[in-house]
C-alpha atoms as a PDB file:
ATOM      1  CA  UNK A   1       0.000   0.000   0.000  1.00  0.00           C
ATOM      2  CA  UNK A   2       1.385   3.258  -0.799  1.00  0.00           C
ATOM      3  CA  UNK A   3       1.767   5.624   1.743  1.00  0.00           C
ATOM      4  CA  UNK A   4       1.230   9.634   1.401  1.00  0.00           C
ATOM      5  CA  UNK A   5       4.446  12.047   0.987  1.00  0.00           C
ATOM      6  CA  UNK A   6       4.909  15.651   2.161  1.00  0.00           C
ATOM      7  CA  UNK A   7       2.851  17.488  -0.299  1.00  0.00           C
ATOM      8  CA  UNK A   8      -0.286  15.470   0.158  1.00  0.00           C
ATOM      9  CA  UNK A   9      -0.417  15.079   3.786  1.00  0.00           C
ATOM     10  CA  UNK A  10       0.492  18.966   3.830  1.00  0.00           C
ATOM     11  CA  UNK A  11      -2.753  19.683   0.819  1.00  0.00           C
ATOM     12  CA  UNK A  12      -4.852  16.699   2.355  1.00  0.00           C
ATOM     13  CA  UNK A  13      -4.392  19.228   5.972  1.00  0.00           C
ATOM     14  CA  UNK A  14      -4.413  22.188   4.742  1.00  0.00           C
ATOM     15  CA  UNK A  15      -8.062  21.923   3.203  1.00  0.00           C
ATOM     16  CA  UNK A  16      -9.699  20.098   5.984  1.00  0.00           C
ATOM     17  CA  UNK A  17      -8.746  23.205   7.669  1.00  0.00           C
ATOM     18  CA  UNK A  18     -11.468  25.051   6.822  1.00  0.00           C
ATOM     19  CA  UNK A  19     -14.335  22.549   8.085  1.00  0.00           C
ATOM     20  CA  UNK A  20     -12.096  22.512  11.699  1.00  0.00           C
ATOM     21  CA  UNK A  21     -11.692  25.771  11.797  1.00  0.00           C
ATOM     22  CA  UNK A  22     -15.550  26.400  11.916  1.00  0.00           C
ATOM     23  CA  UNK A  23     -16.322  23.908  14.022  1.00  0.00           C
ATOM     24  CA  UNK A  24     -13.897  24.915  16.652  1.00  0.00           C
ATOM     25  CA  UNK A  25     -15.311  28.467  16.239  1.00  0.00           C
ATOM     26  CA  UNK A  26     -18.653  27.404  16.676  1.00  0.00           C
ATOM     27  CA  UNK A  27     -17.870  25.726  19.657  1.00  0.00           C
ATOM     28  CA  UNK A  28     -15.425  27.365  21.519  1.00  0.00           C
ATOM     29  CA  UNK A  29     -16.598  30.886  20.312  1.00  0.00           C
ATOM     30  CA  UNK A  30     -13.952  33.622  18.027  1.00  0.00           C
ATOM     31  CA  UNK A  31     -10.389  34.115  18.766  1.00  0.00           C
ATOM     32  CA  UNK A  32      -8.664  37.525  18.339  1.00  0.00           C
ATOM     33  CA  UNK A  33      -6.627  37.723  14.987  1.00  0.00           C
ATOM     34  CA  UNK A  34      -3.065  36.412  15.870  1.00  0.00           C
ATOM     35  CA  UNK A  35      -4.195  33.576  17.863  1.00  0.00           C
ATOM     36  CA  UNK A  36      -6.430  32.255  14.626  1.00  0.00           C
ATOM     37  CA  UNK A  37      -3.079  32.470  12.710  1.00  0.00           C
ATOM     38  CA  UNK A  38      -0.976  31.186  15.273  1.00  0.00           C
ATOM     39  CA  UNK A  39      -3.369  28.098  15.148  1.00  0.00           C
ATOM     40  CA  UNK A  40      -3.353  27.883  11.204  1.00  0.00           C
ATOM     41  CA  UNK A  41       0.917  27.329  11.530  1.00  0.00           C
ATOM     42  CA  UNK A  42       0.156  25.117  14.724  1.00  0.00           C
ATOM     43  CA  UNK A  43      -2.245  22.763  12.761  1.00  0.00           C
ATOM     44  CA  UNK A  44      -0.494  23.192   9.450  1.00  0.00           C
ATOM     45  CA  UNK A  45       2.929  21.649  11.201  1.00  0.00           C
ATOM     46  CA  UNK A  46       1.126  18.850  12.732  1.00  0.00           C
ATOM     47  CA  UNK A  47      -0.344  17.638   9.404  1.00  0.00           C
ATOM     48  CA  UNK A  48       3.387  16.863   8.393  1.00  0.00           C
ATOM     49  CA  UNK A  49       5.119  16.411  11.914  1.00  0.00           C
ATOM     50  CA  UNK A  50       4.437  12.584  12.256  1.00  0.00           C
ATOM     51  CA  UNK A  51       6.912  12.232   9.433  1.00  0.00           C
ATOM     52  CA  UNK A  52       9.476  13.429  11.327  1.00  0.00           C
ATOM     53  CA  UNK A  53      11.014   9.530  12.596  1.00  0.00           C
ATOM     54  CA  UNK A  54      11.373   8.908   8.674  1.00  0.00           C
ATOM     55  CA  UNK A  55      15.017   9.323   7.844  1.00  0.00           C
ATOM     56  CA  UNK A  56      14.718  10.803   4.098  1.00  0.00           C
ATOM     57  CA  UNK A  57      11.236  13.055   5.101  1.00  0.00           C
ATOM     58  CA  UNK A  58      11.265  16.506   4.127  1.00  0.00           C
ATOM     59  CA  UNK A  59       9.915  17.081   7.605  1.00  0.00           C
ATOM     60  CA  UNK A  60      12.868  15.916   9.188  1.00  0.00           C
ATOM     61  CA  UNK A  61      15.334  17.785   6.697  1.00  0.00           C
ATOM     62  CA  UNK A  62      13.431  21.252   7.720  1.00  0.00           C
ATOM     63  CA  UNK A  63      13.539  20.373  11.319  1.00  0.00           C
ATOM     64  CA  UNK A  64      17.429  19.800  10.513  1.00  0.00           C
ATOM     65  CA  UNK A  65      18.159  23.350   9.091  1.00  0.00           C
ATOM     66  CA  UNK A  66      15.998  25.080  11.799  1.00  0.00           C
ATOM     67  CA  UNK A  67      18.079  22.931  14.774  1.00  0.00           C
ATOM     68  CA  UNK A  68      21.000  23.667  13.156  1.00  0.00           C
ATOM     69  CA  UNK A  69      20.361  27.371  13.103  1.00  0.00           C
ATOM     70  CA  UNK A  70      18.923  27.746  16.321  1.00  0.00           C
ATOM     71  CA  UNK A  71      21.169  24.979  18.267  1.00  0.00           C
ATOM     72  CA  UNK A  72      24.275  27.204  16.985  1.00  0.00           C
ATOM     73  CA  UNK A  73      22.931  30.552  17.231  1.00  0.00           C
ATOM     74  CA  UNK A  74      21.651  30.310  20.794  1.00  0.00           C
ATOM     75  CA  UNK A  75      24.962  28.696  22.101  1.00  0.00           C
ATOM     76  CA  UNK A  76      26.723  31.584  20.363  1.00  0.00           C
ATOM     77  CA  UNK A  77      25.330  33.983  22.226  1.00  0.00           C
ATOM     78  CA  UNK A  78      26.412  32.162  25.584  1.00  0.00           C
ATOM     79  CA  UNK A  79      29.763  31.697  25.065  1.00  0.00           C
ATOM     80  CA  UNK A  80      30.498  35.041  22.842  1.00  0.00           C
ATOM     81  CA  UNK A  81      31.357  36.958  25.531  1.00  0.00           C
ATOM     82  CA  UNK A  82      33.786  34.496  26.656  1.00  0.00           C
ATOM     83  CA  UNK A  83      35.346  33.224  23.654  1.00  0.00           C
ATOM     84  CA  UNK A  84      34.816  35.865  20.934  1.00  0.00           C
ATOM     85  CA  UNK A  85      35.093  34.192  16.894  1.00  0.00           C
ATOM     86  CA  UNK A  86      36.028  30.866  18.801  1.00  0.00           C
ATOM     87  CA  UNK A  87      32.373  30.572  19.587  1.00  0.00           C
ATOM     88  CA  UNK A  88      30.875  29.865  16.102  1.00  0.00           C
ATOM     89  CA  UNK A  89      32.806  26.854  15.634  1.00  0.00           C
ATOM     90  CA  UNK A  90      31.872  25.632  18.905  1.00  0.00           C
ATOM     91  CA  UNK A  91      28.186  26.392  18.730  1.00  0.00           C
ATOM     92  CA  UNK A  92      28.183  24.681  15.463  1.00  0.00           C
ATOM     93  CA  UNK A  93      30.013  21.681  16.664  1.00  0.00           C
ATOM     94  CA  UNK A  94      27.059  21.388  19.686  1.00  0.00           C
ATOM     95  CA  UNK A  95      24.245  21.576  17.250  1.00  0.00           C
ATOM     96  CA  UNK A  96      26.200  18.937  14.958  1.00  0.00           C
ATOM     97  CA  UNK A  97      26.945  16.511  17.509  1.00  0.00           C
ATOM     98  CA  UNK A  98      23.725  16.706  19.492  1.00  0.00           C
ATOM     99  CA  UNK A  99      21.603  16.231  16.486  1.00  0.00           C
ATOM    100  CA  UNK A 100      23.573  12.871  15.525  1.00  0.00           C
ATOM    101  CA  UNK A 101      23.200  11.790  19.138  1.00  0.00           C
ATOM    102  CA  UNK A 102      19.535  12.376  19.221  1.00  0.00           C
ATOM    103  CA  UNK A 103      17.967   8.890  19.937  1.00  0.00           C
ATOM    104  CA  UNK A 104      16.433   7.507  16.452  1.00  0.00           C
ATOM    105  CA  UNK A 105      13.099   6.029  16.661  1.00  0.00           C
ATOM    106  CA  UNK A 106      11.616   3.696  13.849  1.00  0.00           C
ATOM    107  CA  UNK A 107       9.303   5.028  11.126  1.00  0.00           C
ATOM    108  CA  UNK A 108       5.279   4.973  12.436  1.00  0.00           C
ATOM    109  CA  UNK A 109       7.153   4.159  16.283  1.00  0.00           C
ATOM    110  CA  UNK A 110       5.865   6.791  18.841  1.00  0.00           C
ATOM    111  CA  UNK A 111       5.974  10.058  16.517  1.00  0.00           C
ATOM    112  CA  UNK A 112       2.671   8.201  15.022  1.00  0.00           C
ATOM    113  CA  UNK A 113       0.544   7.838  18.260  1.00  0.00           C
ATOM    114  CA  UNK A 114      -2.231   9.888  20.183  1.00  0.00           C
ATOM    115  CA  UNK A 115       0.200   9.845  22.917  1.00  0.00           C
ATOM    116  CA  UNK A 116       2.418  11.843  20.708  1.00  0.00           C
ATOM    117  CA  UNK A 117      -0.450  14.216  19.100  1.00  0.00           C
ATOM    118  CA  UNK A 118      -1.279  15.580  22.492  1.00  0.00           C
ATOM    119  CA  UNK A 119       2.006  16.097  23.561  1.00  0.00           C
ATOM    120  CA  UNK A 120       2.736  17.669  20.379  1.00  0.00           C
ATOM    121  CA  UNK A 121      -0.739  19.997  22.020  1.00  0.00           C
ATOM    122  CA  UNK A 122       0.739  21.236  24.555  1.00  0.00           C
ATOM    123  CA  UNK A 123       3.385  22.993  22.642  1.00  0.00           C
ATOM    124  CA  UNK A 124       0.466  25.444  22.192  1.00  0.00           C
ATOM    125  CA  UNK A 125       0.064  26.341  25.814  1.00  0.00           C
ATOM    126  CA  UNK A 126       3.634  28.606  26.736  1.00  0.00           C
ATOM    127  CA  UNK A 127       2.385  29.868  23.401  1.00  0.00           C
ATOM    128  CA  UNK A 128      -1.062  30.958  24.416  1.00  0.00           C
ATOM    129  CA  UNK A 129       0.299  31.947  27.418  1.00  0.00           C
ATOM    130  CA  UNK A 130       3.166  34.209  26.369  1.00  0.00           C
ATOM    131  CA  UNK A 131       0.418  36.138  24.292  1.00  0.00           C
ATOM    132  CA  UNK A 132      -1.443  36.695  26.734  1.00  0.00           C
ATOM    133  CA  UNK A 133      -4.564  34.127  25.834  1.00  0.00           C
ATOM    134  CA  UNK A 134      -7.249  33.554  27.491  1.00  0.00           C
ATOM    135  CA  UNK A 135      -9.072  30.080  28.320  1.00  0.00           C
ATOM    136  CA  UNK A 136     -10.841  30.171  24.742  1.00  0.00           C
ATOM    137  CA  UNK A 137      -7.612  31.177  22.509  1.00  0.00           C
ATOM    138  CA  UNK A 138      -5.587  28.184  24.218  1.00  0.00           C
ATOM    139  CA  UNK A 139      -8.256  25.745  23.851  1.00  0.00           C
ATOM    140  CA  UNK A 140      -8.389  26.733  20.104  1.00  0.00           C
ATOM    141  CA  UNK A 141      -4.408  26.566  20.036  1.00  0.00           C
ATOM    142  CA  UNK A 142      -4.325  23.273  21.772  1.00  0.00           C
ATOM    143  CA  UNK A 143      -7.475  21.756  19.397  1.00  0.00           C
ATOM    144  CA  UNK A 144      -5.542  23.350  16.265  1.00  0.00           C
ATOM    145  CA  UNK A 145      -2.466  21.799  17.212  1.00  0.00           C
ATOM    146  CA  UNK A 146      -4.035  18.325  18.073  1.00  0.00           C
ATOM    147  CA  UNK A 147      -6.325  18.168  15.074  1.00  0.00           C
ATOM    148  CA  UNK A 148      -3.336  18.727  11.938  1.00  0.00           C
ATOM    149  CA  UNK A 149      -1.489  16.379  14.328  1.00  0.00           C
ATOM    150  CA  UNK A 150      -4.092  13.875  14.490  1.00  0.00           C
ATOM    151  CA  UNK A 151      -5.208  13.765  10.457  1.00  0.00           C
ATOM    152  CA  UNK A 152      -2.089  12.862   9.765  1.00  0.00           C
ATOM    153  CA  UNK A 153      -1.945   9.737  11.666  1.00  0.00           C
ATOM    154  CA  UNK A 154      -5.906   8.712  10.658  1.00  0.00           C
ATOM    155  CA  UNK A 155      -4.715   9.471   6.780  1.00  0.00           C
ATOM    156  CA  UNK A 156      -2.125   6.933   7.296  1.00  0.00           C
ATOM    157  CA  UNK A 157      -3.920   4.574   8.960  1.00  0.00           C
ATOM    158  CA  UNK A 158      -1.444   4.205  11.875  1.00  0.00           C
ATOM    159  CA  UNK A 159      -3.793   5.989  14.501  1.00  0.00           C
ATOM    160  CA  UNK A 160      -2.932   4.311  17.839  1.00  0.00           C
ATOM    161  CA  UNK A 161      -2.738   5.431  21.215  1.00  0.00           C
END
């Protein structure tokens, strides 16, 4: 059985949107402007996410360049002070060496669970709570979040808790 890439878990997601989005709304009631679009990226992510124990995924090659980046940037601005130009090539080395030491986990493994899709969830609360959200905007983050997460695991068929 062939399984769904990048593109059409990202297309499949991204126009189910619409039919989530105005359920949640009905339910939960409108959220102010940034916290709508905030929830969009939230969801968006999560339709691909899952995808992220494959090897080869484009998921995991995104998440590479944006560890990378932010692995290296934020240890150069610890040890700056300290070790002027000598700090790049240290923060790089960190970000290269703690990515290949990041425990692997088998395709569909525990990236492709409920378990996973709610933790993924909660991602949205520091989120919610750094802007200043109330009990209805985090709900929607959280929901947003959990929902792209969770298509992606019923589309391929792997939904287990």
């Amino acid at each position: 059985m062939r399984t769904m890439n990048f593109k059409e878990h990202l297309e499949f997601g991204f126009w189910l949107f619409i039919p989530i989005y105005l359920i949640l709304v009905t339910i939960i009631g409108e959220v102010e402007l940034k916290f709508e679009i905030i929830g969009f990226l939230f969801y968006l992510l999560g339709t691909v996410l899952p995808d992220f124990d494959k090897e080869d995924s484009t998921i995991r090659r995104a998440m590479y360049l944006l560890y990378l980046g932010s692995v290296s940037s934020i240890s150069h601005s610890f040890f700056v002070k300290h070790l002027g130009f000598y700090s790049w090539p240290l923060s790089m080395g960190i970000a290269y060496i703690s990515w290949k030491v990041l425990p692997k986990t088998k395709h569909r493994g525990i990236f492709h669970s409920i378990r996973f899709s709610f933790m993924y969830s909660l991602l949205s609360l520091p989120v919610s709570i750094i802007l200043g959200g109330n009990l209805n905007s985090t709900l929607f983050l959280f929901l947003m979040a959990f929902f792209g997460y969770t298509i992606h695991l019923i589309l391929d068929g792997s939904l287990k808790f």
